[in-house]
C-alpha atoms as a PDB file:
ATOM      1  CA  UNK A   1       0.000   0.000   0.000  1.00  0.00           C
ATOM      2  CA  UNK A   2       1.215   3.509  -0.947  1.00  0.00           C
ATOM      3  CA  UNK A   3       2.004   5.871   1.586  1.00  0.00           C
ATOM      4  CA  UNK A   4      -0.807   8.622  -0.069  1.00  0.00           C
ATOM      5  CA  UNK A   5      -3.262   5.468   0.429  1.00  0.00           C
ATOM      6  CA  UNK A   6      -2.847   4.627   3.366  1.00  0.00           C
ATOM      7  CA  UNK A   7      -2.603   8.083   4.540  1.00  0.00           C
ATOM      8  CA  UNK A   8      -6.228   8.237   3.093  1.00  0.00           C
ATOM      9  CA  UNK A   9      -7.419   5.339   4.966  1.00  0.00           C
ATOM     10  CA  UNK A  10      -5.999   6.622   8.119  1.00  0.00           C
ATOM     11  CA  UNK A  11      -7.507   9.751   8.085  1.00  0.00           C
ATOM     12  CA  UNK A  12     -11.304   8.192   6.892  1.00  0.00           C
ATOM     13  CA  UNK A  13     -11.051   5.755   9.929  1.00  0.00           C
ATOM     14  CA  UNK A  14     -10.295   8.814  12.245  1.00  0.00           C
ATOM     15  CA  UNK A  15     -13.025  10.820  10.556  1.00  0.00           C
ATOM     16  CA  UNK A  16     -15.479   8.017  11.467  1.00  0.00           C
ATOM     17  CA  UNK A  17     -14.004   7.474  14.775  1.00  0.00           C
ATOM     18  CA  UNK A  18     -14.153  11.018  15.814  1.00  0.00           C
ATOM     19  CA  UNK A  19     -18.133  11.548  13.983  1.00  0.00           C
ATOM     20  CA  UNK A  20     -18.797   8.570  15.845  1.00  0.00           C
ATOM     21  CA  UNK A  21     -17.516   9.379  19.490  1.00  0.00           C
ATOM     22  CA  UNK A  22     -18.503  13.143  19.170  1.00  0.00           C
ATOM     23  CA  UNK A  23     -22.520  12.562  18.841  1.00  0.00           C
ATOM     24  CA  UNK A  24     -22.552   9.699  21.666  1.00  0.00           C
ATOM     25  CA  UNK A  25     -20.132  11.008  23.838  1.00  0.00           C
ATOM     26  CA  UNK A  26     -21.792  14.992  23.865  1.00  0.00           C
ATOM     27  CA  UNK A  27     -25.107  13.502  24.463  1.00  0.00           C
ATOM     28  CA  UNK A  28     -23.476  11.676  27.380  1.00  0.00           C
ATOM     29  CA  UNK A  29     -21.849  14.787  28.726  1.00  0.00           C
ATOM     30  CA  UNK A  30     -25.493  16.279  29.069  1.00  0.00           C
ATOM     31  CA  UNK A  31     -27.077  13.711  30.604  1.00  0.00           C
ATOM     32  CA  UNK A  32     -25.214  12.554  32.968  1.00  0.00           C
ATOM     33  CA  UNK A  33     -23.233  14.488  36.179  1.00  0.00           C
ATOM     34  CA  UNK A  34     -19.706  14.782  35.534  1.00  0.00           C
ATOM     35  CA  UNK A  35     -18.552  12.294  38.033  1.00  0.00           C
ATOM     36  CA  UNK A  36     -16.769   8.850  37.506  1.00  0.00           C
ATOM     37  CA  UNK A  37     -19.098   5.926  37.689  1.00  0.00           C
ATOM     38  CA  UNK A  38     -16.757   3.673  39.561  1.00  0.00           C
ATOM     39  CA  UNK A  39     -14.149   5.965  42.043  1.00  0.00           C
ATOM     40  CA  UNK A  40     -16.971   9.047  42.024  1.00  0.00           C
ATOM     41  CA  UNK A  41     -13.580  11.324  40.868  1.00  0.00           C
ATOM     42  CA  UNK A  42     -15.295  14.592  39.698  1.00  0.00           C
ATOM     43  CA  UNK A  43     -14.505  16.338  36.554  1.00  0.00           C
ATOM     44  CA  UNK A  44     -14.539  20.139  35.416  1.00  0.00           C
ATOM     45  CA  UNK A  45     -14.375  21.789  31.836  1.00  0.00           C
ATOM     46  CA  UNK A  46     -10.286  22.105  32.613  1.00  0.00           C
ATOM     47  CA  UNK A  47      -9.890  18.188  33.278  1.00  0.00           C
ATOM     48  CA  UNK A  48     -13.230  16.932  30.974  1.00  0.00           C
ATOM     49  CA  UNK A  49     -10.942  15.218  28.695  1.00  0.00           C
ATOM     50  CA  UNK A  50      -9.691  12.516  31.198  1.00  0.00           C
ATOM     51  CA  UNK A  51     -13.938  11.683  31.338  1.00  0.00           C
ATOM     52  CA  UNK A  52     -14.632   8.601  28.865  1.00  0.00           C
ATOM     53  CA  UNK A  53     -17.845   7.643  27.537  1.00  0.00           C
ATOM     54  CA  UNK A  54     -17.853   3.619  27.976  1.00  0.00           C
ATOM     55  CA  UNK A  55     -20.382   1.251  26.386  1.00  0.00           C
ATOM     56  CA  UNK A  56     -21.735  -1.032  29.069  1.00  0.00           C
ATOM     57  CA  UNK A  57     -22.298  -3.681  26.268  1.00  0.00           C
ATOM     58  CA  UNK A  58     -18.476  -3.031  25.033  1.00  0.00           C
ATOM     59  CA  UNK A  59     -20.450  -2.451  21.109  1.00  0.00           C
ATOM     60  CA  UNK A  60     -19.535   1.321  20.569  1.00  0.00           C
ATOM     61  CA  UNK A  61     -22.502   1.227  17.449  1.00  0.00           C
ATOM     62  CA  UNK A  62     -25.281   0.644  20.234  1.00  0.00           C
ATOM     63  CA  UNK A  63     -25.870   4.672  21.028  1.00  0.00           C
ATOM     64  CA  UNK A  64     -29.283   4.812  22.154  1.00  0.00           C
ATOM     65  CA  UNK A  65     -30.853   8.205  22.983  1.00  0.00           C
ATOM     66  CA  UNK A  66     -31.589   7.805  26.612  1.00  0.00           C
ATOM     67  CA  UNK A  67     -27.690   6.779  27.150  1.00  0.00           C
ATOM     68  CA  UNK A  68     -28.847   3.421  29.186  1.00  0.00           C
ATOM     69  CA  UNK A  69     -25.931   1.769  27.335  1.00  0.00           C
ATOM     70  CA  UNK A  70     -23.489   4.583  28.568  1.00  0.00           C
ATOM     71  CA  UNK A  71     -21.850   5.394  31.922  1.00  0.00           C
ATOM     72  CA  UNK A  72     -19.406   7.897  32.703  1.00  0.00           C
ATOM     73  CA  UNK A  73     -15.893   6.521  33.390  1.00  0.00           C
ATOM     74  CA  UNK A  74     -12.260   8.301  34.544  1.00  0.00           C
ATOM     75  CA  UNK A  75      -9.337   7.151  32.121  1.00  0.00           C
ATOM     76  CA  UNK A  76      -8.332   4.640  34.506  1.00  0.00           C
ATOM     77  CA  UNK A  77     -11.436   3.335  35.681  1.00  0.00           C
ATOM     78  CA  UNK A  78     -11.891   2.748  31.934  1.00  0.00           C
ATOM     79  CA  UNK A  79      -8.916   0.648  31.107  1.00  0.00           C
ATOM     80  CA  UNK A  80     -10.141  -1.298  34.256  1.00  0.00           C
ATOM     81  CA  UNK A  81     -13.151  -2.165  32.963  1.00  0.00           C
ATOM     82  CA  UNK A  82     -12.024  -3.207  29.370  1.00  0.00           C
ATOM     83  CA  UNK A  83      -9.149  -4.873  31.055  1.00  0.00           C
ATOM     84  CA  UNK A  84     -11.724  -6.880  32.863  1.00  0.00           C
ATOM     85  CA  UNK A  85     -13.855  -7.755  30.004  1.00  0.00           C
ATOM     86  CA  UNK A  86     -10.577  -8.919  28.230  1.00  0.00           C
ATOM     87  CA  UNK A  87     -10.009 -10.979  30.926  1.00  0.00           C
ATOM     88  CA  UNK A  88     -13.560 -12.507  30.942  1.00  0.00           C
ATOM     89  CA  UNK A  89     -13.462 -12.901  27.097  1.00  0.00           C
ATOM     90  CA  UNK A  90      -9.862 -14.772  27.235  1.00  0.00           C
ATOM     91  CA  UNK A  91     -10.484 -17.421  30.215  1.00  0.00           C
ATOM     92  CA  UNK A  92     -13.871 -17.439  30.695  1.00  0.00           C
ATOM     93  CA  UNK A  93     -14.524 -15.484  34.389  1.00  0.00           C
ATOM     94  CA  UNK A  94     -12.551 -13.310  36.402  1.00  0.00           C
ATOM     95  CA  UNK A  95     -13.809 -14.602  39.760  1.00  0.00           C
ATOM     96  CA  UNK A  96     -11.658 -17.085  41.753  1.00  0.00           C
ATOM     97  CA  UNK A  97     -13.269 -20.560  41.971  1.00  0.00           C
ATOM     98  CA  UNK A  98     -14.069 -21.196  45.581  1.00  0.00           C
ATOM     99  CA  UNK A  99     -11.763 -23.738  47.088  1.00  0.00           C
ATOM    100  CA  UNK A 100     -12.537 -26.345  50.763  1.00  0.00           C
ATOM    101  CA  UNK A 101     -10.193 -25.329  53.131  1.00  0.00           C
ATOM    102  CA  UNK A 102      -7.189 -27.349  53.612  1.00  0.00           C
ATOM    103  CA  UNK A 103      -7.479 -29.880  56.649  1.00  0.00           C
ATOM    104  CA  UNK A 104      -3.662 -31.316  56.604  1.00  0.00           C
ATOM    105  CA  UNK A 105      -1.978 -30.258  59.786  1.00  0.00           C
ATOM    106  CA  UNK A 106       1.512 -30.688  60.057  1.00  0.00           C
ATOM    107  CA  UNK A 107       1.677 -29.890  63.821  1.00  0.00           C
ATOM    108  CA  UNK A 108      -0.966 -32.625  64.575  1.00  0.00           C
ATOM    109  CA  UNK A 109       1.214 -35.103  66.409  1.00  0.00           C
ATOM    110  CA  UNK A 110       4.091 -32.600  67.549  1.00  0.00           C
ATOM    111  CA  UNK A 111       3.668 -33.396  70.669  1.00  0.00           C
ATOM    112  CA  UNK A 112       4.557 -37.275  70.417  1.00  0.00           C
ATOM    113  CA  UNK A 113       7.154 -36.388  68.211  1.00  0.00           C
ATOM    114  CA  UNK A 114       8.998 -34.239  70.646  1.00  0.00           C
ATOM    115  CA  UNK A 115       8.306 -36.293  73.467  1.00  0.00           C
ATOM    116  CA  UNK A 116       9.890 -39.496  71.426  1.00  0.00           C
ATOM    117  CA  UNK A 117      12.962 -37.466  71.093  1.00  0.00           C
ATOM    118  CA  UNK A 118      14.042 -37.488  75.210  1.00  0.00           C
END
């Protein structure tokens, strides 16, 4: 691919990408407070930026009007969550599986032990 084409196909996907994120994410901004949905870290016009716009369903085409697939998360809460999902996706859960508690003990018969020793 030439470097003219593929400059052209770079700047189309970040056309889309930025028409895209620019409707959803300025409804978003007017709907809901501007507060992180996971740490409750609160945002003004000078820090608004570091505010994300995730998809609770992780598909950034579902955009409804009323914003019930959106929440309001901080840059790192963000990464969080889609590190999660990753997770989730790749190994099937992220919660531990619950294990029986060990009933070995390797003092049980310390006393003999020391007393066969004098």
């Amino acid at each position: 691919m030439t470097q003219s084409k593929l400059d052209k196909v770079l700047a189309a996907e970040r056309e889309y990408r930025e028409k895209r994120e620019g409707g959803y994410r300025e409804k978003a901004l007017k709907l809901y407070p501007w507060v992180c949905g996971r740490c409750a870290r609160e945002f003004t016009h000078k820090n608004l930026s570091e505010l994300t716009v995730h998809h609770r369903d992780h598909n950034h085409d579902n955009n409804p009007p009323d914003g019930s697939n959106w929440e309001l998360l901080c840059l790192y809460c963000h990464d969080n969550e889609h590190s999660r999902f990753e997770e989730l996706i790749r190994y099937g859960s992220t919660q531990e599986a619950k294990q029986e508690a060990a009933t070995y003990n390797p003092f049980a018969d310390l006393k003999s032990l020391m007393s066969n020793k004098k």
